[in-house]
N, C-alpha and C. Protein backbone atom coordinates (compact mmCIF):
# COMPACT_ATOMS: atom_id res chain seq x y z
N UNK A 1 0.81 -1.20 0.00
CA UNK A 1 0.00 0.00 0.00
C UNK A 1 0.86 1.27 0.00
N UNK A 2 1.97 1.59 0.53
CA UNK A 2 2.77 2.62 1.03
C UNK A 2 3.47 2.49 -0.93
N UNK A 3 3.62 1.90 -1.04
CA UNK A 3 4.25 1.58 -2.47
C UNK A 3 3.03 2.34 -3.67
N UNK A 4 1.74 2.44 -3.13
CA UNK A 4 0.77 2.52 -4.50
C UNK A 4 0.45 3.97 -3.63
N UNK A 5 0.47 4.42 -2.76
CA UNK A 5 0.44 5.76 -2.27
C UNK A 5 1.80 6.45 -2.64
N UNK A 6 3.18 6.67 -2.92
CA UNK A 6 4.20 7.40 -3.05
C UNK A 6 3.73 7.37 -4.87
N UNK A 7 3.52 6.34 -5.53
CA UNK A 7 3.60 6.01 -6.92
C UNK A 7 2.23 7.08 -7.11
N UNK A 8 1.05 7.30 -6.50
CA UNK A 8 -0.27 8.30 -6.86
C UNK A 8 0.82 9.91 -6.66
N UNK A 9 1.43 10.11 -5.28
CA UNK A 9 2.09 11.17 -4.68
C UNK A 9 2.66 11.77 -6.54
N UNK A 10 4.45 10.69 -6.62
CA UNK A 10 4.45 10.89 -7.81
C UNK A 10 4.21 11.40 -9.07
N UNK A 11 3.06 11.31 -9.03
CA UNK A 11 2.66 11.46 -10.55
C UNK A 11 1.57 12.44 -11.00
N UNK A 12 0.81 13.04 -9.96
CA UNK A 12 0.62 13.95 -9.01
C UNK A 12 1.14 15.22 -9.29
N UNK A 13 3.02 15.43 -8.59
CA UNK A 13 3.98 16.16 -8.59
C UNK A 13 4.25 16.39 -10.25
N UNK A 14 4.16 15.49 -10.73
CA UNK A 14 4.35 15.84 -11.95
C UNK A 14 3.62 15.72 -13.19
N UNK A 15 2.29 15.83 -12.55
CA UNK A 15 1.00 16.18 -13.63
C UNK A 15 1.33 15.19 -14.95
N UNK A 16 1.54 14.31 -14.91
CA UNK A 16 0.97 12.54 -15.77
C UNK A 16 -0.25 12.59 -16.13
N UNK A 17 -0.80 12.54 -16.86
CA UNK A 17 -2.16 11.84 -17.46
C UNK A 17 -2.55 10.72 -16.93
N UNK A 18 -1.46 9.65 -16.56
CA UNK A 18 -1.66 8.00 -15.96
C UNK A 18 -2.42 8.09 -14.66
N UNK A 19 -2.95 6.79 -14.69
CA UNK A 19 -3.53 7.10 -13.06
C UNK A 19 -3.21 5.51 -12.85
N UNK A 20 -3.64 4.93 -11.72
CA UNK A 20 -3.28 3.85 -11.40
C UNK A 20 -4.52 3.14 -11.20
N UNK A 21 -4.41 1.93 -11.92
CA UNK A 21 -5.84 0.39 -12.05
C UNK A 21 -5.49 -0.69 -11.30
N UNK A 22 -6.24 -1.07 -10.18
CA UNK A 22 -5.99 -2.36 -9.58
C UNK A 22 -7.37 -3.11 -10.33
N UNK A 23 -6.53 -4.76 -10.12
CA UNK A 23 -7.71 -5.41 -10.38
C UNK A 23 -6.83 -6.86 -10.81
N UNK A 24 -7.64 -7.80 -11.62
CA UNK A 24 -6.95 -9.51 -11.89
C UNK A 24 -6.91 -9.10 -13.29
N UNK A 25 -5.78 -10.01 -13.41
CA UNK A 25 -5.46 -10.30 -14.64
C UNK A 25 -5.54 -11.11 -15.30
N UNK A 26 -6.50 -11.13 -16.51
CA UNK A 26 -6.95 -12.26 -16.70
C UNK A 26 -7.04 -12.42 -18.55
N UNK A 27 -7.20 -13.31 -19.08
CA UNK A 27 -6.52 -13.80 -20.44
C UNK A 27 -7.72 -14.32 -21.21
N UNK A 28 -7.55 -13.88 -22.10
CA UNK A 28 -8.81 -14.56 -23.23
C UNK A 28 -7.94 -14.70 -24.60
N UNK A 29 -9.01 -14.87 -25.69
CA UNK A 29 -8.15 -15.74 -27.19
C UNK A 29 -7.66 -14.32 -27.62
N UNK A 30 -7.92 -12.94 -27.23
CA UNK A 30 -7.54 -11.26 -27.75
C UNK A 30 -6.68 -11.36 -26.95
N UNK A 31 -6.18 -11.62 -25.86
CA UNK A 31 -5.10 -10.99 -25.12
C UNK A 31 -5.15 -10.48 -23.77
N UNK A 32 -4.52 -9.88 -23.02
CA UNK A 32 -4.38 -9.74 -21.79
C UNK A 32 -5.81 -8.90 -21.28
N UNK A 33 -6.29 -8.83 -20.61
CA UNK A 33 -7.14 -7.32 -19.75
C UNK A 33 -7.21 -7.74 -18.30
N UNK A 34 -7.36 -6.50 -17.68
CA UNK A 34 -8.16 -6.09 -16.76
C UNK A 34 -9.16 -5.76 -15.81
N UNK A 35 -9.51 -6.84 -14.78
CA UNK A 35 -10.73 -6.96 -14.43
C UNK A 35 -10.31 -5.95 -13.34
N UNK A 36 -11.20 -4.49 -13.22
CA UNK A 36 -11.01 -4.05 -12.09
C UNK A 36 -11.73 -4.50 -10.59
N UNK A 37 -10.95 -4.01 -9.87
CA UNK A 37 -10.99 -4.32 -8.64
C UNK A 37 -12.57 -2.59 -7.92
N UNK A 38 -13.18 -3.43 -8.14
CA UNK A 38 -14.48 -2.09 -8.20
C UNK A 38 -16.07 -3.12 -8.38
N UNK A 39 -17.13 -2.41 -7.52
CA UNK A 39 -18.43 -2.53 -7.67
C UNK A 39 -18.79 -3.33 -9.17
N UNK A 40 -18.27 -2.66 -10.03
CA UNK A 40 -18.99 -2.46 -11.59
C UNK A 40 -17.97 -3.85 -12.01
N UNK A 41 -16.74 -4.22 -11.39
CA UNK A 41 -15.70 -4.72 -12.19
C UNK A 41 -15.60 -4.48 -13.70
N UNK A 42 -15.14 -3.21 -14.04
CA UNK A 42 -15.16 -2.73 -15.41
C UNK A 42 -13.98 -3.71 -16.22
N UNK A 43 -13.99 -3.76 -17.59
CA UNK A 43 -12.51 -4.26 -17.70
C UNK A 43 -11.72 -3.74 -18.90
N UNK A 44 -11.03 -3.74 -19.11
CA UNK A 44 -9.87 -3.21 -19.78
C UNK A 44 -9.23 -3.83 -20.37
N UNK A 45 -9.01 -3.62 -22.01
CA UNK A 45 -7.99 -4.25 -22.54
C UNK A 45 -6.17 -3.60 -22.62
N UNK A 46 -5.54 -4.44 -22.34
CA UNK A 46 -4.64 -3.65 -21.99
C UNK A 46 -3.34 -3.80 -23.05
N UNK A 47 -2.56 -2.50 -23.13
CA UNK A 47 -1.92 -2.08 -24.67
C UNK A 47 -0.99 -1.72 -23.77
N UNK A 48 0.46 -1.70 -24.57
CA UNK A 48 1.65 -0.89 -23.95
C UNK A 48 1.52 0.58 -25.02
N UNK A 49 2.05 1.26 -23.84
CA UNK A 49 2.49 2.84 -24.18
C UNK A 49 3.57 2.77 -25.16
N UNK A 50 3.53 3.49 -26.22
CA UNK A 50 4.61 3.53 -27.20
C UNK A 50 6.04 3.20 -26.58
N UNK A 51 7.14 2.52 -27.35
CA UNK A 51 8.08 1.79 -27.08
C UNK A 51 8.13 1.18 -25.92
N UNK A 52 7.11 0.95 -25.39
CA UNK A 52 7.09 -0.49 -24.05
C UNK A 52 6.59 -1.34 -24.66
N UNK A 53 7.09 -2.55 -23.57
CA UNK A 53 7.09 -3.63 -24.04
C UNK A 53 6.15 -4.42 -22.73
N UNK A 54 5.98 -3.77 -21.69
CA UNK A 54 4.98 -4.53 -20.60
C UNK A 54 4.18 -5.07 -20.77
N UNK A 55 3.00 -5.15 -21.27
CA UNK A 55 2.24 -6.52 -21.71
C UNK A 55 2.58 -7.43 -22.62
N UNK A 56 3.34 -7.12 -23.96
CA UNK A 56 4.12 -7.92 -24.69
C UNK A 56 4.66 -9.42 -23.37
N UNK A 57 5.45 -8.53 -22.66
CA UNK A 57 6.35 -9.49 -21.96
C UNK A 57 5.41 -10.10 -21.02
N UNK A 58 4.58 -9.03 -20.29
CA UNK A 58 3.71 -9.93 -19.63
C UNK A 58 2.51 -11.47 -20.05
N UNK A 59 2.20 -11.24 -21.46
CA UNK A 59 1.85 -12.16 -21.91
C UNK A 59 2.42 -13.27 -22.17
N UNK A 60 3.42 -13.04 -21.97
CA UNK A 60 4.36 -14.31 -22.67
C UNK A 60 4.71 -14.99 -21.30
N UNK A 61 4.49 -14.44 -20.18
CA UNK A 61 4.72 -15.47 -19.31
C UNK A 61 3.10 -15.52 -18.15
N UNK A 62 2.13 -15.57 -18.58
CA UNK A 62 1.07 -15.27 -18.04
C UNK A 62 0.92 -16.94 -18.22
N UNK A 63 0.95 -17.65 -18.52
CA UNK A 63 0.87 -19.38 -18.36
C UNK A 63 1.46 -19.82 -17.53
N UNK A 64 2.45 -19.49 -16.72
CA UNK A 64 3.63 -19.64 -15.73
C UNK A 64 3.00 -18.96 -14.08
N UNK A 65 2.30 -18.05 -14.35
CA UNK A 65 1.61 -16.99 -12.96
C UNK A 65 0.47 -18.26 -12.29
N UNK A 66 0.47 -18.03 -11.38
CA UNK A 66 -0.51 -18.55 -10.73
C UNK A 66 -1.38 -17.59 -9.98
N UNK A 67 -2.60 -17.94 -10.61
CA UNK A 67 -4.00 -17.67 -10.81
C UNK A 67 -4.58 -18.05 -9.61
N UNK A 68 -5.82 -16.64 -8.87
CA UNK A 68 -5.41 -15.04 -9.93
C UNK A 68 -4.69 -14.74 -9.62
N UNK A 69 -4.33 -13.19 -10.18
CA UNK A 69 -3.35 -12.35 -9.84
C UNK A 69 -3.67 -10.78 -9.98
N UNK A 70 -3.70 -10.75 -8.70
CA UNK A 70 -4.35 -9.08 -8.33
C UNK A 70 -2.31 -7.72 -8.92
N UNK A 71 -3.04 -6.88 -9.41
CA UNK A 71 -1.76 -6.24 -10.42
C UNK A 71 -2.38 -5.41 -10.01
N UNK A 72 -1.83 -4.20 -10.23
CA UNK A 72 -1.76 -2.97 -10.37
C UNK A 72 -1.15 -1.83 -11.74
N UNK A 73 -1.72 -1.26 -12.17
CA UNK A 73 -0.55 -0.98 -13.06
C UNK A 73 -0.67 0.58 -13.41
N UNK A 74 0.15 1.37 -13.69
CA UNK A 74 0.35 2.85 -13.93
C UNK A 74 -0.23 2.99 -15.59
N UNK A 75 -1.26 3.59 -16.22
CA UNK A 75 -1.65 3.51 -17.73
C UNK A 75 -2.42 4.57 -17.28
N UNK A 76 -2.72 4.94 -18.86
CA UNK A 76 -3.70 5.84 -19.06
C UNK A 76 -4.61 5.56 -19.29
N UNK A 77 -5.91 6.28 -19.86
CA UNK A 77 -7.42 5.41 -20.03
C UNK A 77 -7.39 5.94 -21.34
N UNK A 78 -8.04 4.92 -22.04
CA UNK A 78 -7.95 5.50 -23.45
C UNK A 78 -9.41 4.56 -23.96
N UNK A 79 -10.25 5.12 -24.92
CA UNK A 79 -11.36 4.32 -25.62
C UNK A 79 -11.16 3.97 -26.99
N UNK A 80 -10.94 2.22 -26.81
CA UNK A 80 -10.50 1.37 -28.27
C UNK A 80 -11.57 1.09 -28.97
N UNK A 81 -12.27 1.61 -29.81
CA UNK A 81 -13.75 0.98 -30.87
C UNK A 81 -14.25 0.63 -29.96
N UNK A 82 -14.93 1.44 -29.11
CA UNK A 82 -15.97 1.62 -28.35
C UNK A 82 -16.00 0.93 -26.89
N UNK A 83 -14.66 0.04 -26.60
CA UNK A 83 -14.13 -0.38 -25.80
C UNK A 83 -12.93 0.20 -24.50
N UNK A 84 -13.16 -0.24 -23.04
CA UNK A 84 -12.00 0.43 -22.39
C UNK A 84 -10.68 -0.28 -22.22
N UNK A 85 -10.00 0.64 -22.95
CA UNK A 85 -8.42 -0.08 -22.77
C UNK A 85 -7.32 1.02 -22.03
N UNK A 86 -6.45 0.34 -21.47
CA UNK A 86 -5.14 1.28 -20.96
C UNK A 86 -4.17 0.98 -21.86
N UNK A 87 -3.37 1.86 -21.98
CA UNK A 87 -2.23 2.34 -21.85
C UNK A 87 -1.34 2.57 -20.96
N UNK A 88 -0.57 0.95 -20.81
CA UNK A 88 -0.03 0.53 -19.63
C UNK A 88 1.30 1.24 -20.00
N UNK A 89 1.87 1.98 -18.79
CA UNK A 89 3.46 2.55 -18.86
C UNK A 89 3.76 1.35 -17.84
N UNK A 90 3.41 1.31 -16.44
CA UNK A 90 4.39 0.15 -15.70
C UNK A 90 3.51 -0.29 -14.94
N UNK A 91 4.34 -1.50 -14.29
CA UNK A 91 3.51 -2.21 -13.27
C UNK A 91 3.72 -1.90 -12.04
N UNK A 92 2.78 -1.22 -10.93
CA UNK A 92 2.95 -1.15 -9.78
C UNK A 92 3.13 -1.87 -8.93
N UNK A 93 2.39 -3.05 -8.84
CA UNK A 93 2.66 -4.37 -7.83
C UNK A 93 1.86 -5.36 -8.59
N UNK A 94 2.41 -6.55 -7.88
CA UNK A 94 1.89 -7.98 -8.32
C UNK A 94 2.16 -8.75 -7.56
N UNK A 95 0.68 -9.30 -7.54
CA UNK A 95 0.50 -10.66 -6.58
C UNK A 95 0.00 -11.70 -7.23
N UNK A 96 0.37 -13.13 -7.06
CA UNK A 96 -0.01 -14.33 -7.62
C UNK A 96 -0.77 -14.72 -6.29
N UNK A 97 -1.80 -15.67 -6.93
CA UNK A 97 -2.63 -16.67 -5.98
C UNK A 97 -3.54 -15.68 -5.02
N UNK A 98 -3.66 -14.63 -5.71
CA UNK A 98 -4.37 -13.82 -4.55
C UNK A 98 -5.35 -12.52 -5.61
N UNK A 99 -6.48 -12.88 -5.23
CA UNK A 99 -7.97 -12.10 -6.09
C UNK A 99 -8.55 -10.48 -4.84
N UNK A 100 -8.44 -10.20 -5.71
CA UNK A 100 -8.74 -8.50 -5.24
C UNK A 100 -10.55 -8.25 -5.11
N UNK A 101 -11.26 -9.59 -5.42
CA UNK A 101 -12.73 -9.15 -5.90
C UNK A 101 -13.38 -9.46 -4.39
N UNK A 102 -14.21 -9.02 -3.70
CA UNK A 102 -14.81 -9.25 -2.52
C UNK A 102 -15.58 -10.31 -3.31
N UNK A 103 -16.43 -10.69 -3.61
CA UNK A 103 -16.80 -12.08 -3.84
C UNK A 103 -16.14 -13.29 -4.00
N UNK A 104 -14.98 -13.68 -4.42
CA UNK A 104 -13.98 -14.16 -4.51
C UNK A 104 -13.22 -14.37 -3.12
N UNK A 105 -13.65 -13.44 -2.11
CA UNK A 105 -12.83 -13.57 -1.12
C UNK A 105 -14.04 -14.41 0.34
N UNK A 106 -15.42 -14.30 -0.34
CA UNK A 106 -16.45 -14.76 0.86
C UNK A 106 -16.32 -15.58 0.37
């Protein structure tokens, strides 16, 4: 937590567009997204920010993670053909074997 509070402080100080998305990460036949960690569980398809490579790489070892895995990640919000996707710059934290959804947790 002290880690996802200095990283909001951050970015903040220096007026970023990014904001920060918790939630699971989870995989379909398109590719990585975002189940947020929220009422609505909105979700997100998720894209790297020009010359990153963070979901690239994260996909490629997302068979290896053990499920779920509550993430965090620094992106922007952006709307893909009528869809919500980020624009992931980095990853804030990551946890394996552990779900962020209150239903999931009763």
């Amino acid at each position: 937590m002290p880690k996802i509070l200095a990283s909001i402080i951050f970015l903040i100080s220096f007026g970023f567009a990014n904001d920060i998305f918790i939630g699971t990460l989870e995989k379909d036949d398109v590719g990585l997204y975002l189940k947020r960690c929220a009422l609505g569980s909105d979700i997100y398809t998720l894209k790297d920010q020009a010359k990153s490579t963070i979901i690239k790489d994260l996909e490629k070892k997302y068979t290896k993670l053990k499920k779920p895995i509550t993430i965090s990640f620094v992106a922007e919000y952006e709307e893909c053909n009528g869809k919500n996707c980020l624009l992931v710059d980095s990853i804030d934290e990551m946890t394996e074997n552990e779900s962020c959804h209150l239903l999931d947790n009763l």
